[in-house]
Protein backbone atom coordinates (compact mmCIF):
# COMPACT_ATOMS: atom_id res chain seq x y z
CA UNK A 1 46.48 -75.89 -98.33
CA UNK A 2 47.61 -72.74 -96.21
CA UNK A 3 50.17 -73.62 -93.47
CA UNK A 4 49.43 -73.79 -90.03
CA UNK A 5 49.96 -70.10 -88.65
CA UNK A 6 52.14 -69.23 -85.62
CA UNK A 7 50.76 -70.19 -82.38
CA UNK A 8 49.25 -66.75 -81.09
CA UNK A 9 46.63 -66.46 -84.17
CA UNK A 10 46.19 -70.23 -83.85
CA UNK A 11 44.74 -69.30 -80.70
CA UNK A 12 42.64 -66.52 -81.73
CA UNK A 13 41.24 -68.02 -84.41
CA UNK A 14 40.10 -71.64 -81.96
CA UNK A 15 38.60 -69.24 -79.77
CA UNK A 16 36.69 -67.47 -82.97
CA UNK A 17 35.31 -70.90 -83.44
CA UNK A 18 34.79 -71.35 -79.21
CA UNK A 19 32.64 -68.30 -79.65
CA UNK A 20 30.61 -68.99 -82.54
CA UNK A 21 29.48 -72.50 -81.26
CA UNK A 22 28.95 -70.65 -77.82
CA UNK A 23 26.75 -68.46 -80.25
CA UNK A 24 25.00 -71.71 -81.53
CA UNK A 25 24.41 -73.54 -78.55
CA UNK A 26 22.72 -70.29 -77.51
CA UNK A 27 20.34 -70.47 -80.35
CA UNK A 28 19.67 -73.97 -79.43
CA UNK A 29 18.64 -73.06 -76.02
CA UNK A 30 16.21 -70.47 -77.41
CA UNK A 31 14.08 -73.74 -79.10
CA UNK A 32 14.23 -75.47 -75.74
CA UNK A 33 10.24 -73.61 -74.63
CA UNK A 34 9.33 -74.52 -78.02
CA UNK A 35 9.74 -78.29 -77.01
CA UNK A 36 6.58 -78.78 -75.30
CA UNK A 37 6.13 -81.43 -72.27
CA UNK A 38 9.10 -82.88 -72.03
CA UNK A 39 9.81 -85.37 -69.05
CA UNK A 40 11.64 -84.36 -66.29
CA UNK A 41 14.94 -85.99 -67.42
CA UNK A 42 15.05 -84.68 -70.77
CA UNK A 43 14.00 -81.36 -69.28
CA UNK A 44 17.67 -81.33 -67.39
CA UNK A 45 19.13 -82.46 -70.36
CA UNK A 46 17.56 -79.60 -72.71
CA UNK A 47 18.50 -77.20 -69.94
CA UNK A 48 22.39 -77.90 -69.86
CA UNK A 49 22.40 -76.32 -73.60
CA UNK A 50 22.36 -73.23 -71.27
CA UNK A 51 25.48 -73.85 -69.57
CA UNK A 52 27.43 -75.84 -72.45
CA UNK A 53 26.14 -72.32 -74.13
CA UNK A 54 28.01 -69.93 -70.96
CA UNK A 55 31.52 -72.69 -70.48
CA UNK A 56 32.02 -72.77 -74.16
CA UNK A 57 32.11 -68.90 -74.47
CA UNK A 58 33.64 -68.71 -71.26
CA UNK A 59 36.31 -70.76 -72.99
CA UNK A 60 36.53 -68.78 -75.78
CA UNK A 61 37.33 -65.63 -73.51
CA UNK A 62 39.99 -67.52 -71.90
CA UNK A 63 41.47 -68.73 -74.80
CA UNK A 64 41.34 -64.93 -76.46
CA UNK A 65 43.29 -63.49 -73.36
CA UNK A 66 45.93 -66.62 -73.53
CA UNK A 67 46.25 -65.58 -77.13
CA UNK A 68 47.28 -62.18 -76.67
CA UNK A 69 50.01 -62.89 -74.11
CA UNK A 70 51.50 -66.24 -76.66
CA UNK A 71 54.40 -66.26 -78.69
CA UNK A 72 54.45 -66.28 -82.47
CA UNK A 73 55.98 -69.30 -82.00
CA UNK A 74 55.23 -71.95 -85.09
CA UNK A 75 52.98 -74.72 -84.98
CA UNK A 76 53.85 -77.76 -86.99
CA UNK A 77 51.26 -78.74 -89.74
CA UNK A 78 50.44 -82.02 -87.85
CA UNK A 79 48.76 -80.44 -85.06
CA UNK A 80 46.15 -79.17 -87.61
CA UNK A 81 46.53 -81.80 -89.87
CA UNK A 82 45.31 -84.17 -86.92
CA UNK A 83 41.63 -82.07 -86.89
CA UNK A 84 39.48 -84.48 -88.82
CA UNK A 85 36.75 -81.98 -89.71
CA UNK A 86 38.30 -80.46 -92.95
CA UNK A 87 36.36 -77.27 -92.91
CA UNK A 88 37.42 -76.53 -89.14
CA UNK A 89 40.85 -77.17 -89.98
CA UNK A 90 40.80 -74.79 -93.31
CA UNK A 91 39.66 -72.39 -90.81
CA UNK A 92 41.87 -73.11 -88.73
CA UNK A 93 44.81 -72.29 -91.33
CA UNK A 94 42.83 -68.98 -92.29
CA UNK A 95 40.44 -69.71 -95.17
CA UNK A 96 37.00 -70.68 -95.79
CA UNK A 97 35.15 -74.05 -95.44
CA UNK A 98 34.69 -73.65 -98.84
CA UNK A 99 38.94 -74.21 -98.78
CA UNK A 100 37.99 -78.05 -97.10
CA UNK A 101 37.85 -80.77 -100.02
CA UNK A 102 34.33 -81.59 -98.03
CA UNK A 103 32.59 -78.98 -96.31
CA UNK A 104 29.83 -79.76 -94.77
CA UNK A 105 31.25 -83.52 -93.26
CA UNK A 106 28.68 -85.05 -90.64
CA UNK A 107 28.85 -87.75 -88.17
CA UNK A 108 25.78 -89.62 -87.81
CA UNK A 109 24.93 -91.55 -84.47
């Protein structure tokens, strides 16, 4: 296991990860049409992927600009230790999902 890096490219690389799900809640949005009659409620519901799609890569663009003006100031292994999706948190350290003992975790509701 990598160790955590300093705090600036901690930053960049949560708002790498801000930005891709911004790119994936996009994607969802595009299926929304595809969804047929929906009623009203779920309708609003679909539609929020939209904005969840905009805040999150808003985020990420905030984050990005906070992460050029941090310190390379170290982060202590807890903090990423304390991410419970492995593959986030080897990405988080600079590798690969493929780094996490189990890529490809899910929660199920």
């Amino acid at each position: 296991m990598s160790p955590a890096p300093d705090l600036a490219e901690l930053l960049r690389r949560i708002a790498a990860e801000l930005a891709a799900r911004a790119a994936d809640t996009e994607a969802l949005g595009e299926l929304v049409p595809h969804l047929g009659a929906l009623e009203p409620e779920l309708q609003l519901r679909a539609q929020s992927i939209d904005r969840l799609s905009q805040e999150v890569g808003e985020l990420a663009t905030l984050l990005s600009a906070l992460a050029a003006r941090a310190p390379a100031q170290d982060v202590p292994d807890a903090l990423i230790d304390a991410v419970r999706l492995s593959d986030l948190a080897a990405r988080l350290r600079g590798g690969t999902a493929a780094d996490g003992p189990l890529a490809g975790e899910l929660d199920l509701f």
